[in-house]
C-alpha atoms as a PDB file:
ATOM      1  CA  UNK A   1      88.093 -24.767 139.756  1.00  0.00           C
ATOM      2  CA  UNK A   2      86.732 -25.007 136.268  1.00  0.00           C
ATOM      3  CA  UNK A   3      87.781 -22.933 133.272  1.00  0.00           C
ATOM      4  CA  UNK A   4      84.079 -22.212 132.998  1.00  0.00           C
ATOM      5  CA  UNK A   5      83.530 -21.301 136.413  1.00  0.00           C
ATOM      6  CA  UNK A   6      86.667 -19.234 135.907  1.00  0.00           C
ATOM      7  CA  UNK A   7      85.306 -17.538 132.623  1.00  0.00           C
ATOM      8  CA  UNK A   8      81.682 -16.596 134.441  1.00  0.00           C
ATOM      9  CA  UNK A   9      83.555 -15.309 137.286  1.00  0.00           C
ATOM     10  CA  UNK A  10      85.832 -13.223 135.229  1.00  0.00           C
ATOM     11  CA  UNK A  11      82.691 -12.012 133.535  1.00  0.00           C
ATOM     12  CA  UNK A  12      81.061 -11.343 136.954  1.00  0.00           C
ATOM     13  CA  UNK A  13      84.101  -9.111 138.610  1.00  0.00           C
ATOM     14  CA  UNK A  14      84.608  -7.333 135.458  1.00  0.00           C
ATOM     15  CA  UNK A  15      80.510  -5.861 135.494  1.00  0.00           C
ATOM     16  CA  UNK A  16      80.623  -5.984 139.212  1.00  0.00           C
ATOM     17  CA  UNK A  17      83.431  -3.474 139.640  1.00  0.00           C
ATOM     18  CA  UNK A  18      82.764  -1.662 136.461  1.00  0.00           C
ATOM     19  CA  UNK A  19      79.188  -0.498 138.150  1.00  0.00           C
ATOM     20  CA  UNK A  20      80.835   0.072 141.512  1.00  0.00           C
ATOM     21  CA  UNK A  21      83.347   2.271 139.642  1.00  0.00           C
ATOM     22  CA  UNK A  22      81.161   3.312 137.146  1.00  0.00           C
ATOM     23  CA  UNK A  23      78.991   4.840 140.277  1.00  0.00           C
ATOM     24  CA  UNK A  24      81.774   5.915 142.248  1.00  0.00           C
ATOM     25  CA  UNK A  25      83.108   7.989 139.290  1.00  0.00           C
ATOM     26  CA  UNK A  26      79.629   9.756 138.982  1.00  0.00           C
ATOM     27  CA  UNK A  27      79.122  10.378 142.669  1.00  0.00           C
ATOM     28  CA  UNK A  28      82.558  11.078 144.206  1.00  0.00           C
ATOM     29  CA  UNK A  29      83.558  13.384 140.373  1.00  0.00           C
ATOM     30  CA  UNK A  30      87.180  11.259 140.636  1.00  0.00           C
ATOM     31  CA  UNK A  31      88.259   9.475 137.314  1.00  0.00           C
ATOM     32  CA  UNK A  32      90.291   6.228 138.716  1.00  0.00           C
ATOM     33  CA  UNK A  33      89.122   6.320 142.701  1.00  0.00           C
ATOM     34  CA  UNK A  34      88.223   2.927 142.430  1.00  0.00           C
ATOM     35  CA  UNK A  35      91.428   1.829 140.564  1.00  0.00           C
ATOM     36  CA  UNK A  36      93.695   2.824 143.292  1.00  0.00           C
ATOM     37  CA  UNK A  37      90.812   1.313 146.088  1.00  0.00           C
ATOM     38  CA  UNK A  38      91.320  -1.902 144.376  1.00  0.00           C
ATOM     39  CA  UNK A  39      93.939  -3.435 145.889  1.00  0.00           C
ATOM     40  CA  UNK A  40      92.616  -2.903 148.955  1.00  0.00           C
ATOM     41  CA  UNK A  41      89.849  -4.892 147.756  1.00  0.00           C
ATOM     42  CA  UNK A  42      91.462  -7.586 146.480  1.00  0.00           C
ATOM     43  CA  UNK A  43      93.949  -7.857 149.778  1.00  0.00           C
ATOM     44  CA  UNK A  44      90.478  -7.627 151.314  1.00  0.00           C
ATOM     45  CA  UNK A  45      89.232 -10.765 149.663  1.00  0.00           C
ATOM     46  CA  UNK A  46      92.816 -13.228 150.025  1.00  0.00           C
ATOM     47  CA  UNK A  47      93.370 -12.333 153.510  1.00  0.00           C
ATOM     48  CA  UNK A  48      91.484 -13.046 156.913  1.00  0.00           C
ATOM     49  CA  UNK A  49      93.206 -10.605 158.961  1.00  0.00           C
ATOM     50  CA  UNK A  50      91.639  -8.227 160.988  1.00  0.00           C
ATOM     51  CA  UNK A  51      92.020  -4.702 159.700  1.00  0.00           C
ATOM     52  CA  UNK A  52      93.102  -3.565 162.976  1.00  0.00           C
ATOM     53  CA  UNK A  53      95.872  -5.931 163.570  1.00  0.00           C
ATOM     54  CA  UNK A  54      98.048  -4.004 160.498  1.00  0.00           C
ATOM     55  CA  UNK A  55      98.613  -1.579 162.949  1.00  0.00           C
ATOM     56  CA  UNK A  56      99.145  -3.884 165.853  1.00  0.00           C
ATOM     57  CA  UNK A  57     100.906  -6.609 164.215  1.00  0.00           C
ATOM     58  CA  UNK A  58     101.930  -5.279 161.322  1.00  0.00           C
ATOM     59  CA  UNK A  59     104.633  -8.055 160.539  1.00  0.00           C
ATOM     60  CA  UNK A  60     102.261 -10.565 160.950  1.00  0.00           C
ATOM     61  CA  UNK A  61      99.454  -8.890 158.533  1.00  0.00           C
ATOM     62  CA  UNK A  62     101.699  -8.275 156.152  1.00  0.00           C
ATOM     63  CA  UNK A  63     103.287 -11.555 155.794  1.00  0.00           C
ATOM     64  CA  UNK A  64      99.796 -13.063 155.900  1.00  0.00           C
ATOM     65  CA  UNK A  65      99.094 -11.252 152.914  1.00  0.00           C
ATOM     66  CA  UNK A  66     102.394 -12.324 151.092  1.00  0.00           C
ATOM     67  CA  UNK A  67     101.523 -15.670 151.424  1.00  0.00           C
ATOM     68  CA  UNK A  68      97.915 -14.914 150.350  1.00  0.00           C
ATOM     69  CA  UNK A  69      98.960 -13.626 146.656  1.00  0.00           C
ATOM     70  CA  UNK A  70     101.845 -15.907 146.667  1.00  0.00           C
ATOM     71  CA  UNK A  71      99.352 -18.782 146.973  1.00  0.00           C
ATOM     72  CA  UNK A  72      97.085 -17.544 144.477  1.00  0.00           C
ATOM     73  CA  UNK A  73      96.300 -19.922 141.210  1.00  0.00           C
ATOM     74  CA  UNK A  74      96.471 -18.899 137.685  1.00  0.00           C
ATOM     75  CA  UNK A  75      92.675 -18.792 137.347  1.00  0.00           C
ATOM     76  CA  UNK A  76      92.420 -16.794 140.559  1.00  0.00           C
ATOM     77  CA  UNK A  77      94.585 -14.061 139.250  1.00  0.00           C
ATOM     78  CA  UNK A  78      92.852 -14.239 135.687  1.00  0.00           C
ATOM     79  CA  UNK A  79      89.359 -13.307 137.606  1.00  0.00           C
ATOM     80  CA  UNK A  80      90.783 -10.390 139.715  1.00  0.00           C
ATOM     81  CA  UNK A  81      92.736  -9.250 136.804  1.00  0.00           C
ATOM     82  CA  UNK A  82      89.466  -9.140 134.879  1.00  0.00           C
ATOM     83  CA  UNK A  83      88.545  -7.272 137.873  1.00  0.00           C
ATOM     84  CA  UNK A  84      90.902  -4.715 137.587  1.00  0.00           C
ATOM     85  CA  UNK A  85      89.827  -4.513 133.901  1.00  0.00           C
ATOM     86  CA  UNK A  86      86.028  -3.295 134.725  1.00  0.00           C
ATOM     87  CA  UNK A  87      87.787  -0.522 136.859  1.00  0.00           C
ATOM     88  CA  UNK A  88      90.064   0.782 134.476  1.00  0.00           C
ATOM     89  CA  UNK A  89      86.975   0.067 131.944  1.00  0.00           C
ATOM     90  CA  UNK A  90      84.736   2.287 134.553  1.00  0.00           C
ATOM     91  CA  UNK A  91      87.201   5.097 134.635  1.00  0.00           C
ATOM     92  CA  UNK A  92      87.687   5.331 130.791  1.00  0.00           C
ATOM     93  CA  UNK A  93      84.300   5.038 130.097  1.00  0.00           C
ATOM     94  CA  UNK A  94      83.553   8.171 132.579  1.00  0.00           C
ATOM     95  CA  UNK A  95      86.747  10.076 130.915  1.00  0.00           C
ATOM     96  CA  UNK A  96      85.230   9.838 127.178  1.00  0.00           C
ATOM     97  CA  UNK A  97      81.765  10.400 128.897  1.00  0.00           C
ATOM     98  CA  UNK A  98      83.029  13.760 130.247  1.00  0.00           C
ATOM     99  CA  UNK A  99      84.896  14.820 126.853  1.00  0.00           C
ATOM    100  CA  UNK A 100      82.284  14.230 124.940  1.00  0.00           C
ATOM    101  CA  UNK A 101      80.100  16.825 126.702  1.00  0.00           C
ATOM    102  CA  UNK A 102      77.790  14.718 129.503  1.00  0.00           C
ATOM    103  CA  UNK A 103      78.559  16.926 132.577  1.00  0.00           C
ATOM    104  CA  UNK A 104      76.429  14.405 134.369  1.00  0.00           C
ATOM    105  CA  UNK A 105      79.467  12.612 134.604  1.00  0.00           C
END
């Protein structure tokens, strides 16, 4: 992968899970729901497991999934840590939203 692929898709998971969180805040009235959903996301993404085999084979999954990050390159992790970033971004952006009056939000 290219550092400018990498950049762009940085870009791209930060304003993708901003809105999704951004939205989720507004509908669901939680500050960080999609911070903690996340992971779950991101495990989501790196693994092919079936999400009924973690509670049939839950060894298996798991160490499926350890191999998954573990095999993860630096640009990889710079792209779902910008990720992360437009979900933390979503929930602070609701937070000062709601202090400063909008009880949209």
């Amino acid at each position: 992968m290219h550092i400018i692929q990498a950049v762009i898709g940085a870009v791209l998971y930060m304003t993708i899970f901003f809105s999704i969180g951004f939205i989720l805040n507004m509908l669901l009235k939680k500050t960080w729901t999609l911070v903690f959903i996340y992971p779950i996301f991101v495990i989501m993404m790196i693994d092919n497991v079936k999400l009924s085999s973690y509670v049939t084979e839950t060894s298996t999954a798991l160490t499926s999934v350890y191999q998954g990050l573990v095999g993860l390159q630096l640009l990889d992790l710079f792209m779902l840590g910008f990720g992360l970033l437009g979900a933390i971004l979503a929930g602070v952006t609701i937070r000062f939203l709601r202090k400063s009056g909008y009880s949209m939000f």
